[in-house]
Protein backbone atom coordinates (compact mmCIF):
# COMPACT_ATOMS: atom_id res chain seq x y z
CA UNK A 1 -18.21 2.18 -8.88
CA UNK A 2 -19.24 1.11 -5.16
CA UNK A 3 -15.87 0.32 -3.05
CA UNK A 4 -15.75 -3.14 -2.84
CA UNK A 5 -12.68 -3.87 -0.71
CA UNK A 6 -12.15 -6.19 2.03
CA UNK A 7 -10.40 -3.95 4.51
CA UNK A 8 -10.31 -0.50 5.39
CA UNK A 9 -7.60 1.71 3.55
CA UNK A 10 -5.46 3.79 5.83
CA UNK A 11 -3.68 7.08 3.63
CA UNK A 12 0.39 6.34 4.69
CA UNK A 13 2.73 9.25 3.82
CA UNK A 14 0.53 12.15 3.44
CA UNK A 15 3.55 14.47 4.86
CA UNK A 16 5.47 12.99 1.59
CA UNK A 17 3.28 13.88 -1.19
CA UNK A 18 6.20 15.76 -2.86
CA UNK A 19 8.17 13.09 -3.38
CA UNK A 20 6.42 12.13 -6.47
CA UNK A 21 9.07 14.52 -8.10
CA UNK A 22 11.74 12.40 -6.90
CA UNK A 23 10.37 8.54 -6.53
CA UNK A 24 8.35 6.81 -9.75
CA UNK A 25 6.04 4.70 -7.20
CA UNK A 26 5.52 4.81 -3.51
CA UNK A 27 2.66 3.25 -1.27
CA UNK A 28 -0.20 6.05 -0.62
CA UNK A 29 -2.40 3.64 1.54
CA UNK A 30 -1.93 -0.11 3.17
CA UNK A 31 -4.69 -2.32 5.09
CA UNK A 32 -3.97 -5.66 6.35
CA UNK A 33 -4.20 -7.30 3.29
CA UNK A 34 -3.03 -4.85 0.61
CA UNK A 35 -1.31 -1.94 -0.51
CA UNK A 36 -1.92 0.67 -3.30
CA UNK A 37 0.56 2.44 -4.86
CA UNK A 38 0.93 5.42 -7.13
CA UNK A 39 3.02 4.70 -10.20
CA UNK A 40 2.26 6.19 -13.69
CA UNK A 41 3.21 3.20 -15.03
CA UNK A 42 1.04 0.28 -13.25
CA UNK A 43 1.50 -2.78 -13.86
CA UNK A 44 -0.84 -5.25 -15.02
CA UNK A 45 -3.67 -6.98 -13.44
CA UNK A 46 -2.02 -10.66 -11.97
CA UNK A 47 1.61 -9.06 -12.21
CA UNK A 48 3.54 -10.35 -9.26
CA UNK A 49 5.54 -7.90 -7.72
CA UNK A 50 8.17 -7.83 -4.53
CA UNK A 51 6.98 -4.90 -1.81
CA UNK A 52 9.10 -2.92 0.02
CA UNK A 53 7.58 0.27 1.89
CA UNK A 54 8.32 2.01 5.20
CA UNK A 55 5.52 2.50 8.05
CA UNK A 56 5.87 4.21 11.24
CA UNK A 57 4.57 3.07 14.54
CA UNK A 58 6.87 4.66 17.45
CA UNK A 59 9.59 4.14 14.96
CA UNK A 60 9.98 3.64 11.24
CA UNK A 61 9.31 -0.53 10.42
CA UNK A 62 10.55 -2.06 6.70
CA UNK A 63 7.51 -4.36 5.56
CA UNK A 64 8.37 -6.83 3.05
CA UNK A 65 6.62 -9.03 1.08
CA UNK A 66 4.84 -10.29 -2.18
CA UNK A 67 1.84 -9.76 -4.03
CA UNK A 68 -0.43 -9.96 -6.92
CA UNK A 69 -1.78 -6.66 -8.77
CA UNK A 70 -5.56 -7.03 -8.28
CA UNK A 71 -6.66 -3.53 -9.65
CA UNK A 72 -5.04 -0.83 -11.46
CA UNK A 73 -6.14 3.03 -12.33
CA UNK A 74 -4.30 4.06 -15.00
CA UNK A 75 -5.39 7.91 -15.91
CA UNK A 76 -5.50 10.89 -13.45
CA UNK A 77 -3.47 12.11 -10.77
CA UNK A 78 -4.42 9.34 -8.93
CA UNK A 79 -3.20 6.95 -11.30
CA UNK A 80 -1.51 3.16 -9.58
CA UNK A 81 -2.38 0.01 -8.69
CA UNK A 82 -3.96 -1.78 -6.01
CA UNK A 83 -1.76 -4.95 -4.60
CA UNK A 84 -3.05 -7.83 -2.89
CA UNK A 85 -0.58 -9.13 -0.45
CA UNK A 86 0.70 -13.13 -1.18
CA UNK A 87 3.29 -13.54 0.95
CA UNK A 88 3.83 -11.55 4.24
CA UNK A 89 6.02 -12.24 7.35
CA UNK A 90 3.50 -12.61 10.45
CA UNK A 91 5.59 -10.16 12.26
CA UNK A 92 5.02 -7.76 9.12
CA UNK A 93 1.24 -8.57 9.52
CA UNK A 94 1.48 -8.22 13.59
CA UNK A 95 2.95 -4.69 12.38
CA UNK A 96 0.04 -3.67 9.92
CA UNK A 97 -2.43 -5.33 12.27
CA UNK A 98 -1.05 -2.34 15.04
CA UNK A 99 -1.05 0.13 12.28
CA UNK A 100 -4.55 -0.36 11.85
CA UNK A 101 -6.19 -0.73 15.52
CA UNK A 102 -4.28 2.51 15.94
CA UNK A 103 -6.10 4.23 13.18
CA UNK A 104 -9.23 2.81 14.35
CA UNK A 105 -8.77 4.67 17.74
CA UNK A 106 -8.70 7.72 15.84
């Protein structure tokens, strides 16, 4: 299936990828205007959810916010859900915004 997202994906917390022993869902990539994260147990397509994930930019930022599962994977180890943001703080998207013109210097 051709990828058929609006914004580039950026991979967040590669140096973590253990912590899927210890934490049921966390955030694996974020753009400006979604997240996806890796839970076994996704949720379905339209499920509203509250966000809370960690990105670091010079020093560790909190982004919180809304959003509306838009896609889901549910077999395999890379098995989650794709959310579409629906409420974000504009310094939370000034944040993500500098999260992703750094990666694009890259």
């Amino acid at each position: 299936m051709p990828d058929q997202r609006a914004q580039p994906r950026l991979e967040v917390n590669n140096a973590y990828q253990g912590i899927a022993d210890y934490a049921s869902e966390y955030v694996v990539n974020v753009s400006r205007t979604g997240v996806f994260i890796k839970s076994a147990t996704p949720h379905p397509v339209g499920s509203r959810v509250a966000l809370r994930f960690a990105v670091y930019l010079d020093d560790f930022h909190i982004i919180e916010g809304e959003g509306t599962v838009a896609r889901i994977v549910t077999e395999g180890p890379e098995a989650g859900m794709g959310v579409a943001f629906t409420s974000l703080s504009p310094d939370n998207a000034k944040i993500l915004e500098e999260v992703q013109r750094r990666s694009n210097r890259r």
